[in-house]
C-alpha atoms as a PDB file:
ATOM      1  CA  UNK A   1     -28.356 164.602-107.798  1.00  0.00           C
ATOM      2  CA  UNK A   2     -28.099 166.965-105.189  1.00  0.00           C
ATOM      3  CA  UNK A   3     -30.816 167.885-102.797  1.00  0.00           C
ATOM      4  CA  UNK A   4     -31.160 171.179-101.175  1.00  0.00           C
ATOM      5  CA  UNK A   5     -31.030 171.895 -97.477  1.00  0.00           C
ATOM      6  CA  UNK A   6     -32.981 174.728 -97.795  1.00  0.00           C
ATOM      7  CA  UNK A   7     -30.459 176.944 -96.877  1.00  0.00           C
ATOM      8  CA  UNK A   8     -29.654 180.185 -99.261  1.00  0.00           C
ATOM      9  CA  UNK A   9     -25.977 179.667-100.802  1.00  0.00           C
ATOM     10  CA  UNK A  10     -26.311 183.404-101.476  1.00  0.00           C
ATOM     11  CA  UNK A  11     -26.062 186.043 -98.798  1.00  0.00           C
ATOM     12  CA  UNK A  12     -26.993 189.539 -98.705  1.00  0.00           C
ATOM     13  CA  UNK A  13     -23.245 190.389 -97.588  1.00  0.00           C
ATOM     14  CA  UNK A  14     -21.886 188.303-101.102  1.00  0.00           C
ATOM     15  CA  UNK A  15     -24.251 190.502-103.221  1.00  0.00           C
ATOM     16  CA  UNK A  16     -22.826 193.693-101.922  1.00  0.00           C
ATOM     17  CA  UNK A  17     -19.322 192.625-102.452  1.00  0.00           C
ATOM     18  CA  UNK A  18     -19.968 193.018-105.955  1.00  0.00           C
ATOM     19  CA  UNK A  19     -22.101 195.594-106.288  1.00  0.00           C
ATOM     20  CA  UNK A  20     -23.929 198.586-103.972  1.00  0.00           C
ATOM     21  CA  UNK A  21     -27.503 199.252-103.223  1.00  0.00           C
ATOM     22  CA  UNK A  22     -27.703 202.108-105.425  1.00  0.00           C
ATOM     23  CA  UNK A  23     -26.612 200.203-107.979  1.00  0.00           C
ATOM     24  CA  UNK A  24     -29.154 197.601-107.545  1.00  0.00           C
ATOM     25  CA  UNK A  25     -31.813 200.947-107.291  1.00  0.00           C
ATOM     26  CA  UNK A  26     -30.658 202.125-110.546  1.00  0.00           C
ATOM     27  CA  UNK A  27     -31.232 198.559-112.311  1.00  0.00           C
ATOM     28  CA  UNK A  28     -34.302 197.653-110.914  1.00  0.00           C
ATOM     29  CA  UNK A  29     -36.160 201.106-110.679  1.00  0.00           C
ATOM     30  CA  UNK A  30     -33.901 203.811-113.034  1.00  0.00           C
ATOM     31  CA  UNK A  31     -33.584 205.659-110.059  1.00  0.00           C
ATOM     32  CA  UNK A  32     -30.126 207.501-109.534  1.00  0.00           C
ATOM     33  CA  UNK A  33     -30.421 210.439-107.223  1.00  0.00           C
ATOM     34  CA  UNK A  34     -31.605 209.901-103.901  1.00  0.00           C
ATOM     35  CA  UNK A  35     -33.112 210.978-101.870  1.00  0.00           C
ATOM     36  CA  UNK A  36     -36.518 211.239-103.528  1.00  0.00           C
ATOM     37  CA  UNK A  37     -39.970 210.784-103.862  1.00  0.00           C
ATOM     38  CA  UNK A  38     -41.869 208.923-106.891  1.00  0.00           C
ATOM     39  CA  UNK A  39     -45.349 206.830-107.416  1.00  0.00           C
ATOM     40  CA  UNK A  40     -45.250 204.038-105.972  1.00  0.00           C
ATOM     41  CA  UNK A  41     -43.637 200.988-107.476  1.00  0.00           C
ATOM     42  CA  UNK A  42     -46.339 198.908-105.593  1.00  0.00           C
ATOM     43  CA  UNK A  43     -49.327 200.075-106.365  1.00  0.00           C
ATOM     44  CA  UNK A  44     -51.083 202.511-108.889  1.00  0.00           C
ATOM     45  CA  UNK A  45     -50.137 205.823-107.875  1.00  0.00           C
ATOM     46  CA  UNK A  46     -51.353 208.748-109.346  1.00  0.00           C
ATOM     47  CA  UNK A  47     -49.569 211.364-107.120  1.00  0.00           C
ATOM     48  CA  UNK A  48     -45.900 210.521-105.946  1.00  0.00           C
ATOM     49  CA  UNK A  49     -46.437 209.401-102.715  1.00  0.00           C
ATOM     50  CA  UNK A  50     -43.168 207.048-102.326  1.00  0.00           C
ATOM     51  CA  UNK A  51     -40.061 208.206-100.621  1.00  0.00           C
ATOM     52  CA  UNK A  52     -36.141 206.716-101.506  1.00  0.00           C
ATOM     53  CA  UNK A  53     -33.431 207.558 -98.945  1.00  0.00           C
ATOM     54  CA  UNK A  54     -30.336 206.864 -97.624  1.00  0.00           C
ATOM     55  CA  UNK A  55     -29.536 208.268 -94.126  1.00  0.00           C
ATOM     56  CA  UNK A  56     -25.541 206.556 -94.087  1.00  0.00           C
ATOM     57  CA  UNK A  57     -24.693 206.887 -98.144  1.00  0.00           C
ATOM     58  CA  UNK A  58     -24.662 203.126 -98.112  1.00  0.00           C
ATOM     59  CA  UNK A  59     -27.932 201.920 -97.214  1.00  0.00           C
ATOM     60  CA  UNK A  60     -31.371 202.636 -99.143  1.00  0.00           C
ATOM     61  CA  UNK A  61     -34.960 202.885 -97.866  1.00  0.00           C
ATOM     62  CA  UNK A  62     -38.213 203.665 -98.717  1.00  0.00           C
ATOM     63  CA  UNK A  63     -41.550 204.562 -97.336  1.00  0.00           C
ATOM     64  CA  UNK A  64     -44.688 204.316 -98.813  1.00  0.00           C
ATOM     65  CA  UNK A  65     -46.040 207.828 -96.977  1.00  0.00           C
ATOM     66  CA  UNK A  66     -49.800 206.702 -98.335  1.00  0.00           C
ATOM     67  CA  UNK A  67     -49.981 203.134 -96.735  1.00  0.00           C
ATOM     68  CA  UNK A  68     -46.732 203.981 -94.175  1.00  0.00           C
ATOM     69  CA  UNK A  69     -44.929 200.563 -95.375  1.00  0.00           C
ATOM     70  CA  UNK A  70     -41.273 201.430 -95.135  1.00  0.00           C
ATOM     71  CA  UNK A  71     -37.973 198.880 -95.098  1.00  0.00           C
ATOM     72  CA  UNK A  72     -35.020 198.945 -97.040  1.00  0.00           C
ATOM     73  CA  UNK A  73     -34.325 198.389-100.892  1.00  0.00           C
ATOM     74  CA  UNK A  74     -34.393 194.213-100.623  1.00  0.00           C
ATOM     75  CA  UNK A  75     -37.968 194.320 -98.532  1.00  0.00           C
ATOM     76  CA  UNK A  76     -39.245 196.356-101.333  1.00  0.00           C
ATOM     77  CA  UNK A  77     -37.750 194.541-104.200  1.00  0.00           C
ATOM     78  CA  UNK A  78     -39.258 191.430-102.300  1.00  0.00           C
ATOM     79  CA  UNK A  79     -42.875 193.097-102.712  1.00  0.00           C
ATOM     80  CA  UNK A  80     -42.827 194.160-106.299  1.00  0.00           C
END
């Protein structure tokens, strides 16, 4: 039986080897043009108040403009 370290044996840069952020985006949300803004994914949201964006192409982030969270597209899938 092995016993865990504690240590992750999966790193951020071994998921993006096989696959991008938008990618991920798409899967997780539907979302496939971005920038844009939709209700929030973390809390009811009657008006879209939730910003998507990628200032490099590569990268996605988001920013909640109602409770000013922001980070990038792991940090949110983290909080849904």
């Amino acid at each position: 039986m092995a016993v865990s370290t504690g240590k992750s044996s999966v790193s951020l840069l071994d998921i993006l080897k096989h696959t991008t952020e938008a990618n991920i985006l798409a899967y997780y949300l539907g979302i496939t043009v971005v920038p844009c803004i939709i209700n929030s994914p973390l809390r009811k949201d009657n008006r879209p108040s939730f910003g998507l964006y990628s200032p490099n192409g590569k990268r996605i982030y988001f920013v909640d403009f109602a409770t000013k969270d922001r980070g990038g597209i792991f940090d949110l899938l983290c909080q849904m």
